[in-house]
C-alpha atoms as a PDB file:
ATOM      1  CA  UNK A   1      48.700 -66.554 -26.922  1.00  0.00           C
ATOM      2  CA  UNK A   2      47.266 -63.671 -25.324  1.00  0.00           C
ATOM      3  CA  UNK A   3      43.580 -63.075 -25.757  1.00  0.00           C
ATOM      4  CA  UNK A   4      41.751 -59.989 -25.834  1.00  0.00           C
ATOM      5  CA  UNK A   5      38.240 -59.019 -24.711  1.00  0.00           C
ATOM      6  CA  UNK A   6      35.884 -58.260 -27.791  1.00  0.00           C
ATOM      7  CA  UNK A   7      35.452 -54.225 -27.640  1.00  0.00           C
ATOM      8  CA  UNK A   8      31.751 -53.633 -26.315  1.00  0.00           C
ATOM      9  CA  UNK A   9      29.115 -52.000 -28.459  1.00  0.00           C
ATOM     10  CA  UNK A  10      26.747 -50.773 -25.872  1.00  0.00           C
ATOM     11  CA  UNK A  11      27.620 -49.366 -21.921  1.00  0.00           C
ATOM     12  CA  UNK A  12      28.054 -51.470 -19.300  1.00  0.00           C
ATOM     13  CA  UNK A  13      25.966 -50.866 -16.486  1.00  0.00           C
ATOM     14  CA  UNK A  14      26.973 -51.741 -12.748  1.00  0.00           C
ATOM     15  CA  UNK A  15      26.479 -50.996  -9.294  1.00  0.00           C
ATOM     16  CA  UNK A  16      28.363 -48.884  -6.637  1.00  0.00           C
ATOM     17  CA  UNK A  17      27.560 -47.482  -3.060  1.00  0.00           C
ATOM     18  CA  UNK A  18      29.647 -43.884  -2.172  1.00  0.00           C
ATOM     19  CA  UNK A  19      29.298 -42.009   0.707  1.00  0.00           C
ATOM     20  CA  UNK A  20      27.895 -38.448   0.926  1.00  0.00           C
ATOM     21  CA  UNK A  21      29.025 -35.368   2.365  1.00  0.00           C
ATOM     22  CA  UNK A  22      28.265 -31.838   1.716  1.00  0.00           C
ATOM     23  CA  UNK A  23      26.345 -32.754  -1.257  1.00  0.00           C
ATOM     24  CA  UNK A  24      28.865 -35.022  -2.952  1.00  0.00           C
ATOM     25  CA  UNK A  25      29.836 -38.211  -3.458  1.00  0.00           C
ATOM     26  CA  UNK A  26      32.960 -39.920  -1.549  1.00  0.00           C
ATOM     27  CA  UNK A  27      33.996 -43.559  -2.450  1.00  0.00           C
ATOM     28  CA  UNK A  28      33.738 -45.256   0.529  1.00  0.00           C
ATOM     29  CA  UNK A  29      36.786 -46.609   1.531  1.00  0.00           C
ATOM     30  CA  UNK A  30      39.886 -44.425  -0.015  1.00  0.00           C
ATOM     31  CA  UNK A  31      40.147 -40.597  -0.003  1.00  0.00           C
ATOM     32  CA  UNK A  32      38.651 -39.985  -3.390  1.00  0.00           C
ATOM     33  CA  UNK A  33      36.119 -37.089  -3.968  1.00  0.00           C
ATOM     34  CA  UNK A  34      33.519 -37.688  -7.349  1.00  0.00           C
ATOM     35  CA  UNK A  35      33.832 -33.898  -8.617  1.00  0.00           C
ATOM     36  CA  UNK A  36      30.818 -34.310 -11.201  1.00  0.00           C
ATOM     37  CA  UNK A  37      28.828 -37.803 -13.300  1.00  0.00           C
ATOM     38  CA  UNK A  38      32.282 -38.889 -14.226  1.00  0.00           C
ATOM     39  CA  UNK A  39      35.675 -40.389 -12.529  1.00  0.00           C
ATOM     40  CA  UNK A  40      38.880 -41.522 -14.240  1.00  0.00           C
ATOM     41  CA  UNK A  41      40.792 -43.601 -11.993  1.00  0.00           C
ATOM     42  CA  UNK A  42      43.649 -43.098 -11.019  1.00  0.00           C
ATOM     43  CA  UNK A  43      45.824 -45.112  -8.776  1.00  0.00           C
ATOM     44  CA  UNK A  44      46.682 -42.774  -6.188  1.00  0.00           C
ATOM     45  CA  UNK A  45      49.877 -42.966  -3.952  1.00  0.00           C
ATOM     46  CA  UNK A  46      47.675 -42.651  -0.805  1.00  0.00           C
ATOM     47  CA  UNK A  47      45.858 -45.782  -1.549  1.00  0.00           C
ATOM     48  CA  UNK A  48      49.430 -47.467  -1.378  1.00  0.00           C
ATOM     49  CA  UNK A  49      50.259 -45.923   2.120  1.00  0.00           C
ATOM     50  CA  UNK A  50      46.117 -46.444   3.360  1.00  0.00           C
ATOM     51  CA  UNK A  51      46.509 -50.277   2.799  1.00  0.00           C
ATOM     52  CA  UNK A  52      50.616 -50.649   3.722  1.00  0.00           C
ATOM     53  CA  UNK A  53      51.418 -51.479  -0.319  1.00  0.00           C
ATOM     54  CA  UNK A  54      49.528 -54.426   0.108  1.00  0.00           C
ATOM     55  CA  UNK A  55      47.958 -55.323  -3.059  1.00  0.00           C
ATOM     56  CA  UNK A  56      48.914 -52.179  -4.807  1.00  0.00           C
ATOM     57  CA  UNK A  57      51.824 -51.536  -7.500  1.00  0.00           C
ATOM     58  CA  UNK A  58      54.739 -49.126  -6.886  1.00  0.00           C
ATOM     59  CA  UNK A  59      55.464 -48.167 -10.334  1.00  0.00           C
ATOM     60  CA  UNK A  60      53.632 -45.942 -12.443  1.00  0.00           C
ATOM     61  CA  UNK A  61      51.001 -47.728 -14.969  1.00  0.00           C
ATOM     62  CA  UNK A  62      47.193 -47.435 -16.258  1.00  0.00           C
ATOM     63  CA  UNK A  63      44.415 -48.087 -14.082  1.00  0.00           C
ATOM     64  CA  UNK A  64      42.536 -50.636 -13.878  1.00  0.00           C
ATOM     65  CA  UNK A  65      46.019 -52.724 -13.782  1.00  0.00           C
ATOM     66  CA  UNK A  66      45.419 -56.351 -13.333  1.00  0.00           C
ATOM     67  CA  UNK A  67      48.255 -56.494 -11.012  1.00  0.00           C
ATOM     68  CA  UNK A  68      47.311 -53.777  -8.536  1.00  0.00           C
ATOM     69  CA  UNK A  69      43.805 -52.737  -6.907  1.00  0.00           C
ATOM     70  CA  UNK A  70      43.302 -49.451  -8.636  1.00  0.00           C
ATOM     71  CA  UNK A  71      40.253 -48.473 -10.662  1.00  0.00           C
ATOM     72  CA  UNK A  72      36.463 -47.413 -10.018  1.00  0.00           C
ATOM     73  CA  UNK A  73      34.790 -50.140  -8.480  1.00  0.00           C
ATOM     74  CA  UNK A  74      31.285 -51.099  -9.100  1.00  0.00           C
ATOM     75  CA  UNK A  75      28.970 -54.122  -8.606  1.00  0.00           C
ATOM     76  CA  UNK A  76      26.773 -56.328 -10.928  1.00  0.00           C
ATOM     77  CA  UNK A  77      23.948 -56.366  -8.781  1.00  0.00           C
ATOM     78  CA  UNK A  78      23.026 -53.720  -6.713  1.00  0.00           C
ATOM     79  CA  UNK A  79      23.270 -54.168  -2.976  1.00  0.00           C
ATOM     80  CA  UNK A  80      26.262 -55.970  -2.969  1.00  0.00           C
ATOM     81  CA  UNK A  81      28.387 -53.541  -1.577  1.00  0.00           C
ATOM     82  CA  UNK A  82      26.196 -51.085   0.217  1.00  0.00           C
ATOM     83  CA  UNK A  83      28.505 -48.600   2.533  1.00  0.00           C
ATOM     84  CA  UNK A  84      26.981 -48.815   6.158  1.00  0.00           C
ATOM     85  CA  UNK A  85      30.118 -46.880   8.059  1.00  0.00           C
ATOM     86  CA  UNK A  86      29.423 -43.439  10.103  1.00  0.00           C
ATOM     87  CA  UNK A  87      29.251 -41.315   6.941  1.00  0.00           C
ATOM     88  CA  UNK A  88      25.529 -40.965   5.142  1.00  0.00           C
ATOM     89  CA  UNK A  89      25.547 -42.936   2.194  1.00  0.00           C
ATOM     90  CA  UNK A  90      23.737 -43.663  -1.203  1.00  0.00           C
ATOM     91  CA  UNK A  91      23.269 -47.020  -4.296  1.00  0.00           C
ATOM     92  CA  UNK A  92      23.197 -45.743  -7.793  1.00  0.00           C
ATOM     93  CA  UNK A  93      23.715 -46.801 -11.578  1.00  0.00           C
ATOM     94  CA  UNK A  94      27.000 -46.202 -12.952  1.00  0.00           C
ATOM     95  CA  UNK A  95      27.902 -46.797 -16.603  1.00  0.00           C
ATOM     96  CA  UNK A  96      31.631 -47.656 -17.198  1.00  0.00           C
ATOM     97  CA  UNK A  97      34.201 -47.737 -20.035  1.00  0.00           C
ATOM     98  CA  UNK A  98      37.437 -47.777 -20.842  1.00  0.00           C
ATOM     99  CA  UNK A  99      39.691 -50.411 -19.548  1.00  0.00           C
ATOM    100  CA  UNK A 100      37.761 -52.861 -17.148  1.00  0.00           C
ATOM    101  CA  UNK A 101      38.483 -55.513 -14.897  1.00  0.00           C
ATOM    102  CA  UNK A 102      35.595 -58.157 -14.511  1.00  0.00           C
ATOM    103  CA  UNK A 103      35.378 -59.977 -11.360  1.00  0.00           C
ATOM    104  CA  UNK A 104      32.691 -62.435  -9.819  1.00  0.00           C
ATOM    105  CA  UNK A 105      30.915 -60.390  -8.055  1.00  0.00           C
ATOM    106  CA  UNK A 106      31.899 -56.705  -9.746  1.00  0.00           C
ATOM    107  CA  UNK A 107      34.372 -54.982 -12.195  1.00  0.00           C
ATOM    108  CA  UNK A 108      36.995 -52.421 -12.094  1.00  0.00           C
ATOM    109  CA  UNK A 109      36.506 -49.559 -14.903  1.00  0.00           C
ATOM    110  CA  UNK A 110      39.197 -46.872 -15.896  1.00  0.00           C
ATOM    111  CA  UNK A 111      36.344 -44.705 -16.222  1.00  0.00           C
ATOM    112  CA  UNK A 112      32.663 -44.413 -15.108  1.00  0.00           C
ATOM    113  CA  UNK A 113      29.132 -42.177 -15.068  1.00  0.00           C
ATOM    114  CA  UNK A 114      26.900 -41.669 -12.725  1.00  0.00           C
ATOM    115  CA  UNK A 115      23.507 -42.585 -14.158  1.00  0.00           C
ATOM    116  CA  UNK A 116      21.148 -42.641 -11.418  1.00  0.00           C
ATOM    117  CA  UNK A 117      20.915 -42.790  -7.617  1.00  0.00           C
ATOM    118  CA  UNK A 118      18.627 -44.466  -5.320  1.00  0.00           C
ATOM    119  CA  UNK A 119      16.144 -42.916  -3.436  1.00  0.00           C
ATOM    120  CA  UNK A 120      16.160 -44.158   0.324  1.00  0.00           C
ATOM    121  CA  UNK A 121      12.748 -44.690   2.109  1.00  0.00           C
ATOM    122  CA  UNK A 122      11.320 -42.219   3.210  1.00  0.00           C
ATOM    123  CA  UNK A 123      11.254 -43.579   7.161  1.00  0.00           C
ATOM    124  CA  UNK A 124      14.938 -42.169   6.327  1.00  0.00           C
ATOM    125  CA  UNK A 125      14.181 -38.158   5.869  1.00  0.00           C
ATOM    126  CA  UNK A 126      17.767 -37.162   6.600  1.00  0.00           C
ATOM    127  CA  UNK A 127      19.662 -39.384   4.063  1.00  0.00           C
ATOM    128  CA  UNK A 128      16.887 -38.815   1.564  1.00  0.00           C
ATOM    129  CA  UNK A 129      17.161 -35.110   1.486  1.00  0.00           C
ATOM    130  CA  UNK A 130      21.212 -35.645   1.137  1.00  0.00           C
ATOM    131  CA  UNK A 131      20.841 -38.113  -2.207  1.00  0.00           C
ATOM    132  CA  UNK A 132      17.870 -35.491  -3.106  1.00  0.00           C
ATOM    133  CA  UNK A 133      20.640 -32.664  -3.142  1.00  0.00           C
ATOM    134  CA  UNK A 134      23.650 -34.350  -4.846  1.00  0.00           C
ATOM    135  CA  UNK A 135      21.001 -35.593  -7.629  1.00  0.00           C
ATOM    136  CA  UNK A 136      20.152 -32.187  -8.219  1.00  0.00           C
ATOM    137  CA  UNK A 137      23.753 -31.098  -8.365  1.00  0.00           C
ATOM    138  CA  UNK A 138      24.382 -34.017 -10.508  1.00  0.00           C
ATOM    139  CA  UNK A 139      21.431 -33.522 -12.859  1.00  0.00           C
ATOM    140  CA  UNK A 140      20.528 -37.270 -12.420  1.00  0.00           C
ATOM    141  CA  UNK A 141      17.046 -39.287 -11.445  1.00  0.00           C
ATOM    142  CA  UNK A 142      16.152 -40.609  -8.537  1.00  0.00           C
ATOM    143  CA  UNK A 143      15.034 -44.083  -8.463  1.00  0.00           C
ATOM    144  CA  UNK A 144      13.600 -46.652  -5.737  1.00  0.00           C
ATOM    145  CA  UNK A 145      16.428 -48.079  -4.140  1.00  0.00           C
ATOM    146  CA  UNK A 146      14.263 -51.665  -4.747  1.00  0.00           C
ATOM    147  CA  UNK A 147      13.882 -50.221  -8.476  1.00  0.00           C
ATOM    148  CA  UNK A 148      18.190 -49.865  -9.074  1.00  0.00           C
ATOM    149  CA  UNK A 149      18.107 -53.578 -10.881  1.00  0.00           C
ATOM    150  CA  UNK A 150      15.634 -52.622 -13.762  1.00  0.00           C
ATOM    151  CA  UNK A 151      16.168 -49.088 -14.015  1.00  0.00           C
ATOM    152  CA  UNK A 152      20.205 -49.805 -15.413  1.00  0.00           C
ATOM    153  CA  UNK A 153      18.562 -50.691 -18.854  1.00  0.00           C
ATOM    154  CA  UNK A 154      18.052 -47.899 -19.501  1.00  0.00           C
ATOM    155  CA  UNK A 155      21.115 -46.833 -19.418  1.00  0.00           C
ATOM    156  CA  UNK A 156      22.988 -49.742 -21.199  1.00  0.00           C
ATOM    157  CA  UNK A 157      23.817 -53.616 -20.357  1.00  0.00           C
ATOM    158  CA  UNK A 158      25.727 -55.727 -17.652  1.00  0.00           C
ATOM    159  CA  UNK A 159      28.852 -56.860 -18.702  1.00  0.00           C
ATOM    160  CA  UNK A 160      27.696 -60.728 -20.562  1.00  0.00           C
ATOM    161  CA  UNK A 161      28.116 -63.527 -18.362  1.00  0.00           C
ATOM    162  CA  UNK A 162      30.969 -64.497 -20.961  1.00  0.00           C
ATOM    163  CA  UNK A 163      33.000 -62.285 -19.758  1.00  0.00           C
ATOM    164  CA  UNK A 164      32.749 -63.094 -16.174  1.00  0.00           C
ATOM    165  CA  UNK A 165      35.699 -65.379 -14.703  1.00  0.00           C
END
């Protein structure tokens, strides 16, 4: 018998890291541009090709799929997967819905909001200028990085740990 996840009254809050360039936000690892607050995933055939199929389905089918690695990934803490490649990079508080896949340490979400980014130190001028720019684009706030945790109530609830695997 197949069971189903109880629909969730209020929005799940979770973490994710993108990268930043010319005032927007990048995931960090696959060629995705965030156009505005929201995403819809998508499974894209260039994630296939990126990662040699490994992982990923060939035929067509609704993201998150539990089968395949689509879907917007974000993080139940924050800080778990901060992005520290050669791009600039930002935290923030994303609300998702839709479809989701929970995980240990994250979820995967057929759609998601950006809530609110975190401000770097200041000892970091350049990167805080960027997030300062795409938060203004985005109409979002700016919160202390250190502040991300308590700041997501406001915005809704983790997934419950009943949920989690």
């Amino acid at each position: 018998m197949l069971e189903t996840a109880p629909d969730l009254i209020t929005p799940v809050v979770a973490f994710r890291a993108w990268r930043m360039i010319d005032g927007r936000l990048l995931s960090p690892y696959i060629p995705c541009r965030w156009e505005g607050r929201e995403m819809h995933a998508v499974c894209y055939p260039a994630n296939r090709v990126l990662e040699r199929g490994r992982g990923w389905l060939d035929e067509p089918h609704e993201s998150p799929h539990p089968r395949c690695r689509c879907g917007i990934y974000a993080y139940h803490r924050p800080g778990t997967q901060a992005y520290f490649g050669e791009w600039e990079w930002t935290e923030g508080i994303v609300t998702a819905w839709g479809r989701i896949e929970a995980h240990a340490t994250g979820l995967r979400a057929e759609h998601a909001r950006v809530e609110a980014l975190g401000l770097p130190p200041a000892n970091e001028p350049t990167r805080r200028r960027s997030v300062e720019l795409v938060a203004e684009r985005l109409d979002v706030p700016l919160v202390p990085r250190d502040d991300l945790a308590d700041a997501a109530a406001r915005f809704g609830q983790p997934l419950p740990p009943s949920l989690l695997p």
